[in-house]
Protein backbone atom coordinates (compact mmCIF):
# COMPACT_ATOMS: atom_id res chain seq x y z
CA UNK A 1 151.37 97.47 67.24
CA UNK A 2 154.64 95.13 66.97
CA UNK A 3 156.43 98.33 66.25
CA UNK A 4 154.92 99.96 69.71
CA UNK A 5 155.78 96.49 71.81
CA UNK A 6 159.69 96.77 70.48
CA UNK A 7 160.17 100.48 71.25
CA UNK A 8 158.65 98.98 74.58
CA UNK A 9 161.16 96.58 75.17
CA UNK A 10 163.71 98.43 73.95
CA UNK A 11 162.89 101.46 76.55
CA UNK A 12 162.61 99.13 79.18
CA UNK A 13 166.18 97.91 78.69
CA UNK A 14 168.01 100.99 78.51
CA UNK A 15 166.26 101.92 81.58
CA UNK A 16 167.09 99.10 83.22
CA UNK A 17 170.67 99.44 82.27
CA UNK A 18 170.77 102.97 83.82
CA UNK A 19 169.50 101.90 86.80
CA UNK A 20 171.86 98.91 87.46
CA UNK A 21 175.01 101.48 86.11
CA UNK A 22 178.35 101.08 88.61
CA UNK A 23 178.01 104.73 87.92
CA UNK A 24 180.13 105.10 84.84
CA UNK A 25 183.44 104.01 86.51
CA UNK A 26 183.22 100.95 84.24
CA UNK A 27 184.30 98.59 86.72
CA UNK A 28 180.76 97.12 88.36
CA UNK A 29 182.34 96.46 91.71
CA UNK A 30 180.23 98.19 93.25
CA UNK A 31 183.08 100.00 95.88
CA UNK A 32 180.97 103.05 97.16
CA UNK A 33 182.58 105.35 94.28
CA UNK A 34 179.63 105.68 92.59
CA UNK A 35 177.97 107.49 96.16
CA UNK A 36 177.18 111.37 96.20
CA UNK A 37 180.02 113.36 97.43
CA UNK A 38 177.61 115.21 100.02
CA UNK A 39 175.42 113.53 102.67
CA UNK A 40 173.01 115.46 104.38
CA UNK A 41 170.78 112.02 106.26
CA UNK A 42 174.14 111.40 108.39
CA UNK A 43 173.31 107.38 107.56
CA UNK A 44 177.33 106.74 106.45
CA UNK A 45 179.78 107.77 109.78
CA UNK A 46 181.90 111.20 109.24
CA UNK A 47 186.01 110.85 108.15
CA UNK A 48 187.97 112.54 110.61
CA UNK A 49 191.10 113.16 109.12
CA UNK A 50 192.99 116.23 111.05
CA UNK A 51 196.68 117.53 110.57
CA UNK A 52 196.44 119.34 114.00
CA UNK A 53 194.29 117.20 116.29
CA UNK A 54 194.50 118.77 119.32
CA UNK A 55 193.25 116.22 122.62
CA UNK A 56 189.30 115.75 121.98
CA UNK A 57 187.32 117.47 124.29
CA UNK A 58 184.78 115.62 126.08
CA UNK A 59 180.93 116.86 125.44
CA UNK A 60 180.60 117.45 128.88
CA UNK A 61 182.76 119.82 129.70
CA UNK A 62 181.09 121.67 126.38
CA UNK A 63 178.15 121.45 127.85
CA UNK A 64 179.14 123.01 131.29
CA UNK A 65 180.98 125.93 128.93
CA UNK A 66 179.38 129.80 129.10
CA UNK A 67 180.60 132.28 126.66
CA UNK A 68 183.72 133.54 127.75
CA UNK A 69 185.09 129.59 128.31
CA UNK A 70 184.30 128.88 124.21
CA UNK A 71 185.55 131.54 123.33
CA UNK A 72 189.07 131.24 125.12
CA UNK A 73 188.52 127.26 124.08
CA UNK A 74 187.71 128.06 120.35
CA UNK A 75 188.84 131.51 119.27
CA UNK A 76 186.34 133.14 117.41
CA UNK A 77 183.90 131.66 115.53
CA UNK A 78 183.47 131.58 111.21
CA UNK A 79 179.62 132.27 111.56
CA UNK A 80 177.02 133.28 114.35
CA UNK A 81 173.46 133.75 114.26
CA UNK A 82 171.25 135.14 117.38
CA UNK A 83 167.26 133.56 117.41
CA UNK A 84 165.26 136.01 119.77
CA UNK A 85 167.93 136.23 122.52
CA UNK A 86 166.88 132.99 123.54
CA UNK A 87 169.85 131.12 121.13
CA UNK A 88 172.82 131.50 119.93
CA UNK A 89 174.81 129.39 116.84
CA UNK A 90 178.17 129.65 117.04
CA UNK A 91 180.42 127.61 114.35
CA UNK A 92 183.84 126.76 114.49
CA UNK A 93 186.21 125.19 111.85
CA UNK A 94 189.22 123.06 111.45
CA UNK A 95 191.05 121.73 108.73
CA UNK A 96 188.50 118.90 109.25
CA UNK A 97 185.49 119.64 110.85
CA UNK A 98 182.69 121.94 111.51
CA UNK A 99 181.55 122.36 115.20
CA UNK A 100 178.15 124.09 115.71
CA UNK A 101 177.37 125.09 119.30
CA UNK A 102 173.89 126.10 120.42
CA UNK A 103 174.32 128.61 123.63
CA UNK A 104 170.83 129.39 125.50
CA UNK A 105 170.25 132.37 127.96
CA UNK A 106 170.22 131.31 131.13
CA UNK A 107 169.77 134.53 133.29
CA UNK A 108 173.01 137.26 132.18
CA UNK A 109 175.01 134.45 130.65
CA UNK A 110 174.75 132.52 127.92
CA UNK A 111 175.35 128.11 128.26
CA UNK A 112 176.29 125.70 125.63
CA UNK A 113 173.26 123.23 125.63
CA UNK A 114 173.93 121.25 122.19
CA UNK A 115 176.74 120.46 120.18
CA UNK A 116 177.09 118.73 116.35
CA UNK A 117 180.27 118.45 114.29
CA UNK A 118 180.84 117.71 110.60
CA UNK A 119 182.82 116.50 108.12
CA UNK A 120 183.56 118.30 105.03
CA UNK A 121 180.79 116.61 103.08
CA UNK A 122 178.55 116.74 106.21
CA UNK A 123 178.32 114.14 107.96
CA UNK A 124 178.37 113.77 111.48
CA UNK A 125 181.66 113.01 113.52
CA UNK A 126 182.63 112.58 117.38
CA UNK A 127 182.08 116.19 119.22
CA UNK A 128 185.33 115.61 121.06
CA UNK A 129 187.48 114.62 118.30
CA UNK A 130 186.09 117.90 116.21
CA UNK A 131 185.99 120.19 119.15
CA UNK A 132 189.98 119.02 120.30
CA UNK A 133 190.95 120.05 116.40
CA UNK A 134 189.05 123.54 116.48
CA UNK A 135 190.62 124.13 119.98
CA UNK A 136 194.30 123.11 118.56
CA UNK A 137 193.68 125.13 115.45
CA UNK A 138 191.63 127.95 117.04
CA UNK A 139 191.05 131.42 115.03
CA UNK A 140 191.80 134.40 116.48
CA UNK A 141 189.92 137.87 115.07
């Protein structure tokens, strides 16, 4: 039984030491390097960091946007997916963002009614600041 309550102790330790690791950096500090490289909860703000900014664009005008205005605004989008014919996704990149725009039929035409960008490891940014870049870097098919 003393045998048993060492391996215990012993177990416990290690464990304990993995848990309280600076996540094998070596240095303890404790400076955030130790963090995933993806986010998906969108807790920690986005890093905008753009060679081509372009002037943001504010979500409002977006939002007033059909079709034929994104698509002069954003070139053609890197991926699009149709639900029903009730939504559309379109996404749009830049060299530092993602900009998803959710278009809903309203009558003939089609409306932007929601808007998220991204980060490369996900995590949410400024609409305007993302949409300005995709608009100064658009894609043309």
């Amino acid at each position: 039984m003393h045998r048993l309550a060492r391996v215990t102790v012993l177990f416990s330790l290690v464990f304990l030491g993995a848990c309280t690791s600076s996540g094998g950096n070596g240095n303890g500090a404790g400076n955030g390097s130790d963090r995933p490289a993806m986010s998906l909860t969108g807790i920690e703000p986005g890093q905008f960091a753009s060679g081509r900014p372009g002037t943001p664009i504010p979500l409002s005008t977006i939002k007033a946007m059909d079709e034929r205005q994104v698509a002069v605004t954003f070139g053609s989008p890197v991926f699009q997916r149709e639900e029903s014919g009730v939504v559309r996704l379109l996404r749009f990149r830049s060299d530092a963002c993602d900009l998803d725009l959710f278009l809903y039929a309203t009558g003939d035409r089609w409306q932007v009614r929601h808007a998220e960008a991204r980060d490369r490891t996900l995590r949410a940014l400024p609409v305007d600041r993302c949409a300005g870049s995709v608009s100064a870097q658009k894609r043309i098919a």
